[in-house]
Protein backbone atom coordinates (compact mmCIF):
# COMPACT_ATOMS: atom_id res chain seq x y z
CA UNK A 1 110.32 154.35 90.27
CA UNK A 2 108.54 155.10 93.46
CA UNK A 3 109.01 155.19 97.23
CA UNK A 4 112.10 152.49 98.34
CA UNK A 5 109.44 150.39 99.11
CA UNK A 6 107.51 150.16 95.62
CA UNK A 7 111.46 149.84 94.56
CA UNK A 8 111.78 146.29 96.80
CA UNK A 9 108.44 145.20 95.19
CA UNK A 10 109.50 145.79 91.68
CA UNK A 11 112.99 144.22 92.31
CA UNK A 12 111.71 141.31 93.91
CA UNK A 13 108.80 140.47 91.28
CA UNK A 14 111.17 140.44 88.26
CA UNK A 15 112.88 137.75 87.50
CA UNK A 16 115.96 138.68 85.10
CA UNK A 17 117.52 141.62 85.85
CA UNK A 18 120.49 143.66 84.04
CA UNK A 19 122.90 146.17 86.42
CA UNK A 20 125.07 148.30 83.43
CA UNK A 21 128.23 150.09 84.41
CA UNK A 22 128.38 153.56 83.08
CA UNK A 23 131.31 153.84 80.35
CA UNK A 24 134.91 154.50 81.72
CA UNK A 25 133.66 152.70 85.13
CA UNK A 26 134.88 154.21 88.67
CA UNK A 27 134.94 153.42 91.83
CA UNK A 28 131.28 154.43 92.66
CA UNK A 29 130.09 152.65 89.77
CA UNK A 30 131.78 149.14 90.13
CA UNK A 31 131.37 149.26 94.28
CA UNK A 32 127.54 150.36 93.77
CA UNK A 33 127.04 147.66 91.09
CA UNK A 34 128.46 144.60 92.91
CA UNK A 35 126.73 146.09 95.87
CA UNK A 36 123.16 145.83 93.85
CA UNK A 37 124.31 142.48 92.43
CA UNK A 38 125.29 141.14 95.74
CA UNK A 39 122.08 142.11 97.23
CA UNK A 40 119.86 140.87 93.88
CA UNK A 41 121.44 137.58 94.66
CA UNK A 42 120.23 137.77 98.37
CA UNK A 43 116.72 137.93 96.62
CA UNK A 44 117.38 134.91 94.39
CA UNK A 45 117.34 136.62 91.15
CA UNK A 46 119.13 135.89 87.87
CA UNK A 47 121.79 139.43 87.87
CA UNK A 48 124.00 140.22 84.84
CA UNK A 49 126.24 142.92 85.44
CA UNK A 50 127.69 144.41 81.69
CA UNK A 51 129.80 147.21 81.55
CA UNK A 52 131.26 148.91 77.53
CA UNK A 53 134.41 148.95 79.15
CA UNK A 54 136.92 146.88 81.12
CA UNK A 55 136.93 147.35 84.52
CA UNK A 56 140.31 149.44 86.42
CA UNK A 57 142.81 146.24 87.69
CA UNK A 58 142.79 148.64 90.75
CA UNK A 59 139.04 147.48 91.73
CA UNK A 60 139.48 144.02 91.57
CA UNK A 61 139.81 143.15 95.11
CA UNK A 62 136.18 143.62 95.45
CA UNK A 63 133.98 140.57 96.05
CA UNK A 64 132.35 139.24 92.43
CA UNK A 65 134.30 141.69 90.12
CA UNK A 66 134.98 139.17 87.75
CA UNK A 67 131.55 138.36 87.52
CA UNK A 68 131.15 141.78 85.41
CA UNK A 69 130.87 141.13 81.71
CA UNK A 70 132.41 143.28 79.42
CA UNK A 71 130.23 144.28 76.19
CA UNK A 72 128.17 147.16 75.15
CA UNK A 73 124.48 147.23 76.08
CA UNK A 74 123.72 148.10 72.65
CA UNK A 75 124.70 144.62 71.20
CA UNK A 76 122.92 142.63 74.20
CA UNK A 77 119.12 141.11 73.64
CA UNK A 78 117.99 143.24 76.25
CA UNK A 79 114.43 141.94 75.65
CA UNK A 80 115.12 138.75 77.79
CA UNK A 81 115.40 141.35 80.83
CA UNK A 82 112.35 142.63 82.88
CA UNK A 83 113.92 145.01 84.94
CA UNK A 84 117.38 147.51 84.86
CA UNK A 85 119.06 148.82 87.76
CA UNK A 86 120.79 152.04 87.08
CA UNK A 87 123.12 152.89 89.76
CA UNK A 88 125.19 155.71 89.60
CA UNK A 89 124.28 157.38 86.69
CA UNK A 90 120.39 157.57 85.59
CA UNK A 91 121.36 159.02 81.58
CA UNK A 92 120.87 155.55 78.82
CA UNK A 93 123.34 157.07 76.55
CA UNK A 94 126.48 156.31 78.91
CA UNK A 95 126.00 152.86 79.10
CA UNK A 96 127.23 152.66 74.93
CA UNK A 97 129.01 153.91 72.63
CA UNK A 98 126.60 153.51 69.74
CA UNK A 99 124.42 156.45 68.40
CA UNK A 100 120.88 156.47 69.66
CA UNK A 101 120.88 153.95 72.22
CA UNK A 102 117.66 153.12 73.98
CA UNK A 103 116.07 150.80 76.33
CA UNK A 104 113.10 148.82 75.25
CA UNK A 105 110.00 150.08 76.13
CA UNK A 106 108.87 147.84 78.28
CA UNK A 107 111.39 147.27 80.37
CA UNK A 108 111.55 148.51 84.02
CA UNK A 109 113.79 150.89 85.42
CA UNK A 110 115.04 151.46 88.60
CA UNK A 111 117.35 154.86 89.18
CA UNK A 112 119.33 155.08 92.15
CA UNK A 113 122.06 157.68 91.74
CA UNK A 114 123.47 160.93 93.85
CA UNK A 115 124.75 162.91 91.09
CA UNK A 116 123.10 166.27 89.91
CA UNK A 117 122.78 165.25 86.57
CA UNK A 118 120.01 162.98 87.64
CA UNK A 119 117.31 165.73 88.50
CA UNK A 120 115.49 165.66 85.25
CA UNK A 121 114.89 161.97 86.42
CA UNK A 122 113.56 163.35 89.35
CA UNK A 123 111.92 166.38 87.88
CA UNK A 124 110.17 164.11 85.87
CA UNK A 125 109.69 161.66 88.58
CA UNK A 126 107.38 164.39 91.16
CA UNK A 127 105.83 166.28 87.61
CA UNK A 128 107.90 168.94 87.64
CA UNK A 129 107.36 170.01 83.96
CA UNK A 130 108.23 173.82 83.49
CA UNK A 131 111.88 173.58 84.59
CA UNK A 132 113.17 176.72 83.83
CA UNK A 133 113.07 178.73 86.96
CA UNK A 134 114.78 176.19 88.99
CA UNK A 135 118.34 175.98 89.51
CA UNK A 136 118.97 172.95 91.51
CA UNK A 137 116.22 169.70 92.33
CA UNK A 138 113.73 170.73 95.05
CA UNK A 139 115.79 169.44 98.34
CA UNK A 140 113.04 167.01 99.55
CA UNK A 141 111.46 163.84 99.98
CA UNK A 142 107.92 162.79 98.73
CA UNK A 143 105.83 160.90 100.02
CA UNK A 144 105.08 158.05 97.64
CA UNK A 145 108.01 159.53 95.62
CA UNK A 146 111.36 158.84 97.17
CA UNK A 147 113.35 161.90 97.41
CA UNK A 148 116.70 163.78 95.86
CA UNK A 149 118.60 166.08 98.39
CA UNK A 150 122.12 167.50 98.73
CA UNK A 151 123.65 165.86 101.86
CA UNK A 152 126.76 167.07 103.58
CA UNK A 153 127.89 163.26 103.31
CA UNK A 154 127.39 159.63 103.05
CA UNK A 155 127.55 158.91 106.24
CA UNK A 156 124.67 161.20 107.37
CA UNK A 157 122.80 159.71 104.55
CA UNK A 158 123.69 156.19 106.57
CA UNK A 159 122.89 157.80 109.87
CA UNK A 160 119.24 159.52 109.11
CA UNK A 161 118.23 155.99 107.64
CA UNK A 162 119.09 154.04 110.55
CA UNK A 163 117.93 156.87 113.05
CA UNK A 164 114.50 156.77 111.08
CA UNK A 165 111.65 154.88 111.93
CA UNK A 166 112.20 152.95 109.17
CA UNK A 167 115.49 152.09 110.28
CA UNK A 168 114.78 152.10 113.82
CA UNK A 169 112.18 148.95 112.39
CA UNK A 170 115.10 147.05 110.62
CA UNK A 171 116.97 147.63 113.57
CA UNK A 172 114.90 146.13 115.91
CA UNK A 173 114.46 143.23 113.55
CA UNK A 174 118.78 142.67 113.62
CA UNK A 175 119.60 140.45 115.99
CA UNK A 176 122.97 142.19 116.73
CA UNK A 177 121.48 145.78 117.68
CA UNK A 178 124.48 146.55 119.79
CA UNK A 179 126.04 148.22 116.97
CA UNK A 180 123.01 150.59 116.54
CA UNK A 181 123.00 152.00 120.16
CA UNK A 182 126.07 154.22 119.31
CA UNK A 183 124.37 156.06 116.65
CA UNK A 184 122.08 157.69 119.77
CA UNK A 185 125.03 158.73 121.84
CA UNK A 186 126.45 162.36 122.05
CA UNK A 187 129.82 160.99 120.87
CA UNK A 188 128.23 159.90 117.42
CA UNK A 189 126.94 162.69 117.00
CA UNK A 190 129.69 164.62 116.90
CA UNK A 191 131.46 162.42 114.74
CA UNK A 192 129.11 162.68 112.06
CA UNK A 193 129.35 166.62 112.81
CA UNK A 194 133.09 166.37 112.16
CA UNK A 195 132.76 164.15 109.20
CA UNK A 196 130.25 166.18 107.31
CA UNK A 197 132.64 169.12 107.31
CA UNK A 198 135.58 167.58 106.30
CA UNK A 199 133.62 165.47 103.56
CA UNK A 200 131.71 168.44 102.15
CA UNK A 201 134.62 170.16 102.32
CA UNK A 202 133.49 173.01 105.04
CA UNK A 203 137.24 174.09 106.43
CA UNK A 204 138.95 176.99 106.91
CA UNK A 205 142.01 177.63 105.03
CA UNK A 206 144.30 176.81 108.24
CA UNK A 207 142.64 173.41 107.87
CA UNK A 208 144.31 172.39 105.04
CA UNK A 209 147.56 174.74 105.62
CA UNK A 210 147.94 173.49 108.80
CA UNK A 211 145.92 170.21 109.18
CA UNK A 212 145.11 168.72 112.64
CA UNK A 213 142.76 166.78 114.68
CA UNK A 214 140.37 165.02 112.44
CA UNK A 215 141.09 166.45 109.53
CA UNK A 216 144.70 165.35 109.40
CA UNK A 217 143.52 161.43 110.55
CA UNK A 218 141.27 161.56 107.35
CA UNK A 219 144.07 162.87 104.93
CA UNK A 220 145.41 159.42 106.14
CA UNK A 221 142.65 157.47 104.39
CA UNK A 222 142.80 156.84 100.59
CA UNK A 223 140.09 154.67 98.82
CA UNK A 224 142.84 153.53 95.98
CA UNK A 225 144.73 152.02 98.43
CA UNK A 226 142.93 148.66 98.82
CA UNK A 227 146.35 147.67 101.00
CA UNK A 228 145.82 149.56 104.06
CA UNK A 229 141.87 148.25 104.28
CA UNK A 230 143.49 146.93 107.59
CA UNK A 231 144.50 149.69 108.82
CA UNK A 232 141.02 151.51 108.56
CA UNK A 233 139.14 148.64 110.18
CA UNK A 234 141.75 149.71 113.23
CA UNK A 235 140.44 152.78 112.92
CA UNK A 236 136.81 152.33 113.49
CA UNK A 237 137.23 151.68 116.96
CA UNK A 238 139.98 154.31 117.72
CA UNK A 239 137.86 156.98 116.63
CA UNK A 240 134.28 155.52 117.99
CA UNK A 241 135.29 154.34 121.34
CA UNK A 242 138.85 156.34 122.30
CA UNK A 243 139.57 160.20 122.13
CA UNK A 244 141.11 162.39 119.56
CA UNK A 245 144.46 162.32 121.52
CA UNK A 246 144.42 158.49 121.93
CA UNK A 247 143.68 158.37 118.30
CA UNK A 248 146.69 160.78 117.27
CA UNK A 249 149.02 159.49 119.70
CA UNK A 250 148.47 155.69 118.39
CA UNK A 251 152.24 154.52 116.68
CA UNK A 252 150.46 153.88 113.54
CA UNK A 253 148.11 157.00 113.05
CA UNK A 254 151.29 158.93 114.58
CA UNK A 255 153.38 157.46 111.42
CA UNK A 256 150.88 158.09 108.93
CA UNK A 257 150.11 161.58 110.02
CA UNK A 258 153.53 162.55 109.72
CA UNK A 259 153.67 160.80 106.33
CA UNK A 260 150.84 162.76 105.00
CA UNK A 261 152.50 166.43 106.08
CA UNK A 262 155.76 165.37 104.33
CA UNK A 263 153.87 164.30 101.31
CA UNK A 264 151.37 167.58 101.43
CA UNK A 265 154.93 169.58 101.16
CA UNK A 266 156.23 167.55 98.03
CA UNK A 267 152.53 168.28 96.81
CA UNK A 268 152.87 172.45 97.30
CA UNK A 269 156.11 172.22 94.93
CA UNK A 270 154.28 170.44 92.26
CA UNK A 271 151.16 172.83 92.06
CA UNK A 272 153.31 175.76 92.24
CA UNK A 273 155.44 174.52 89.40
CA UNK A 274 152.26 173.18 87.52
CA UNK A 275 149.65 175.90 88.01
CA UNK A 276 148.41 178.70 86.29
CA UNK A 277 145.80 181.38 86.80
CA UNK A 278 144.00 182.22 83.65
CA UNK A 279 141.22 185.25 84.85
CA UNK A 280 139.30 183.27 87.68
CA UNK A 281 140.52 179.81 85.96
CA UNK A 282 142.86 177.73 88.08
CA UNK A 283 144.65 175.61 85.67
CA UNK A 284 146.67 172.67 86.49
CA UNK A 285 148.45 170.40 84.00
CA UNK A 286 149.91 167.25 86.03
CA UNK A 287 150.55 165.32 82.84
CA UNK A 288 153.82 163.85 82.74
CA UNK A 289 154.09 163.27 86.53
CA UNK A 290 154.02 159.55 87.01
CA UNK A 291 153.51 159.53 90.55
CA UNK A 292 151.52 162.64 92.45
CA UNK A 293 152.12 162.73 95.87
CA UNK A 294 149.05 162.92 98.56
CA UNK A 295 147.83 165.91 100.37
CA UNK A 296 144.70 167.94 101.12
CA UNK A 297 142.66 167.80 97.89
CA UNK A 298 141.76 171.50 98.59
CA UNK A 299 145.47 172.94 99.05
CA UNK A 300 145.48 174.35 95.51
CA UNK A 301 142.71 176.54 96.66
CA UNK A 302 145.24 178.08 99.68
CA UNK A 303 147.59 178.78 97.16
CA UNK A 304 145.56 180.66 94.17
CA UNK A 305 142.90 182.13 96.16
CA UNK A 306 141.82 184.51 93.18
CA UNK A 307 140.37 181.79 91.49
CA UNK A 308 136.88 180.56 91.72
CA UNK A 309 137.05 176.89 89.83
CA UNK A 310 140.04 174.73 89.32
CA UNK A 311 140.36 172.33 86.16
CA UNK A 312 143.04 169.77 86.56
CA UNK A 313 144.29 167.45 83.86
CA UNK A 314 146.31 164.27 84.69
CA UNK A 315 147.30 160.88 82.96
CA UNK A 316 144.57 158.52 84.34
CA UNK A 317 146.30 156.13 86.26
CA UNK A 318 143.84 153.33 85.00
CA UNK A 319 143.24 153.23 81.49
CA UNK A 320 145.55 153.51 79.19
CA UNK A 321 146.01 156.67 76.59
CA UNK A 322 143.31 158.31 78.02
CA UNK A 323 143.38 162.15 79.71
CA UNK A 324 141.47 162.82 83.24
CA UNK A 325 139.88 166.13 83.58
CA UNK A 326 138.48 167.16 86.87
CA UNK A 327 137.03 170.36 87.74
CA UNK A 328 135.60 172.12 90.87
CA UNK A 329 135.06 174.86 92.92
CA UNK A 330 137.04 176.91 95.06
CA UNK A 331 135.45 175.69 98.38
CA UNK A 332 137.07 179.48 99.87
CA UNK A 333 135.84 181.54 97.16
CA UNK A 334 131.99 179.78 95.70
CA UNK A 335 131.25 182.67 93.66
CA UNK A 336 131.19 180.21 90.37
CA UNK A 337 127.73 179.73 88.89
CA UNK A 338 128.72 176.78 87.05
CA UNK A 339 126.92 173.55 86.92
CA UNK A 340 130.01 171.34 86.47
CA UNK A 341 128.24 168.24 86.66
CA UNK A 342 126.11 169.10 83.64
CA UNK A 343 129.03 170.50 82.10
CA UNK A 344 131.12 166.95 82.55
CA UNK A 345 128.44 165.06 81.11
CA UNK A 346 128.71 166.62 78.10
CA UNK A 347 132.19 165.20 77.64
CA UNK A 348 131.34 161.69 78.92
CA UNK A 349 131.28 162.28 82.59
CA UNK A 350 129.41 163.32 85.46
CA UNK A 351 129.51 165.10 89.00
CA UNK A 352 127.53 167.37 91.09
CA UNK A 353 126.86 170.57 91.24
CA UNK A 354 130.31 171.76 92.41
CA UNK A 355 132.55 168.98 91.58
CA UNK A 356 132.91 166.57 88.69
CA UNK A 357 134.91 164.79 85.91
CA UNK A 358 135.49 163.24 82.96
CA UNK A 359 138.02 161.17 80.95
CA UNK A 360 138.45 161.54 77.22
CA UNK A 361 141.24 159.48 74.99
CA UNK A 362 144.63 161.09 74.47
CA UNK A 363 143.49 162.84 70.78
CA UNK A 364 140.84 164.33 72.04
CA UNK A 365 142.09 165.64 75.33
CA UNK A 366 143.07 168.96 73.65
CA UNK A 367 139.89 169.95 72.39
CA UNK A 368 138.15 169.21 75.44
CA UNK A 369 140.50 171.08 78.04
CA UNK A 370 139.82 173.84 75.89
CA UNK A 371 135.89 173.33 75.98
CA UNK A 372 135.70 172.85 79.37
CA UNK A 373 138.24 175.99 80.14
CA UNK A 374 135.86 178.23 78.23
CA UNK A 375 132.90 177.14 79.78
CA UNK A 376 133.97 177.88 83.44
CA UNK A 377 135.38 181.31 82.02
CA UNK A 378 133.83 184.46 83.67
């Protein structure tokens, strides 16, 4: 597909359109396809969402997730559709479990997806065809073409849009534009600043040793917690129209601050106990532990500095009999030259460059830790 706005003329002339859930659906795949369905409704169009497997019990606070039918792609008449909207994943083959899976031909597709697994999509997409001297997707946009480029985080991709004359159009257009003022001020600004660093994880190691400021406020903030949705809408306006100290010192944040550091010391036992270093391997085996307790996800990285890429296995917490397997890099020590999101997708996952996952059924966990350990091997 082309530009976003060839993509709004090709979603709004079809008239039947499918949105598939990549297998073992996450967060970003059942929040990004209600999202599309949501706003595919808004157009008037017929929507089917289908996903191979049942949906977490943990997402279904969010608005039409019963509306997501469970069956495999492979066993739907997928000729009565004109259109498919890929969204978080742009690879056919994790949408089924059968062998050689593949959309009919004339069917079209629209690929909207932030993983680094999607740049021969994009390759493709601009006519990249000799591939081999590049390492990552070319960190652009096109004219005419859309665009694929690393961002520190979601919300700058948020901010540039609405800062854009593009945006500044839509904008304009919203009657309530009160909300869009902020994103000029100096105080924005920095926010974003602060909020890139802690979500692409550029810290120091005292910053997760010793967490304060903003980075201990968003240690406070976990998306699997659909309970405390309250208490982040309380923290919008803390943080956008108060200070830092009037944001700490609030009895709530206070609480949950404190909360986290207690937690983030139960967490250093655990990884101590659970943790080995095999060469530049971090390995950490949190099987059996039925309840983990929160902290900074890059601690373990303070604690075995040596190693350049962690790969941590856990129960998953939402599907039954089935192993999760994340891996990533050492965010104090990037000397890695592994593309772990390729390498997850090769055991039914995905990722980005530097970070990425999987989750494989209990009898076949085994063989894949090992895979996966001797790929990221120096």
């Amino acid at each position: 597909m082309d530009s976003p706005r060839n993509i709004l003329r090709a979603l709004k002339s079809a008239k039947n359109i499918l949105v598939p859930l990549h297998l073992r659906p996450d967060g970003d795949s059942v929040g990004s396809a209600l999202a599309g369905y949501h706003f595919l409704r808004g157009l008037n169009k017929r929507a089917t969402l289908v996903s191979s497997d049942p949906v977490p019990e943990s997402f279904g606070f969010l608005t039409g997730g019963k509306r997501i039918r469970v069956g495999d792609p492979a066993k739907i008449d997928l000729s009565r559709f004109d259109l498919i909207l890929f969204l978080d994943h742009a690879d056919e083959g994790r949408l089924s479990y059968e062998d050689n899976f593949s959309l009919p031909s004339q069917i079209v597709v629209v690929n909207i997806d932030h993983h680094v697994t999607n740049e021969p999509a994009w390759l493709s997409h601009i006519g990249v065809e000799d591939r081999s001297s590049i390492l990552h997707p070319p960190s652009s946009v096109v004219p005419g073409k859309g665009g694929f480029r690393i961002a520190p985080s979601a919300a700058r991709v948020v901010y540039e849009y609405y800062t854009s004359e593009g945006g500044r159009r839509e904008a304009r257009g919203n009657r309530k534009t009160e909300g869009f003022k902020i994103l000029h001020t100096e105080r924005m600004r920095y926010l974003l600043e602060e909020t890139d660093r802690i979500d692409a994880g550029q810290l120091v190691p005292d910053d997760v040793l010793d967490p304060k400021g903003y980075v201990l406020i968003s240690m406070t903030l976990d998306g699997k917690r659909a309970e405390d949705e309250p208490y982040w809408l309380r923290l919008i306006p803390l943080l956008r129209d108060g200070s830092l100290e009037e944001a700490l010192n609030n009895p709530e944040v206070k609480k949950r601050c404190q909360e986290i550091l207690d937690a983030q010391d139960k967490l250093k036992e655990i990884l101590l106990r659970r943790t080995t270093l095999e060469g530049n391997v971090i390995f950490v085996d949190l099987r059996g532990i039925p309840e983990i307790p929160d902290g900074n996800r890059f601690l373990l990285y303070t604690l075995f500095p040596a190693g350049n890429i962690s790969v941590k296995v856990a129960h998953d917490s939402q599907r039954p009999n089935t192993t999760a397997i994340s891996v990533g890099y050492n965010i104090f020590n990037t000397t890695s030259k592994v593309n772990v999101g390729a390498l997850m997708e090769k055991h039914g996952g995905g990722g980005h460059r530097v970070v990425g996952s999987c989750r494989v059924p209990n009898d076949r966990a085994e063989k894949s830790i090992r895979e996966i350990v001797e790929a990221v091997k120096e």
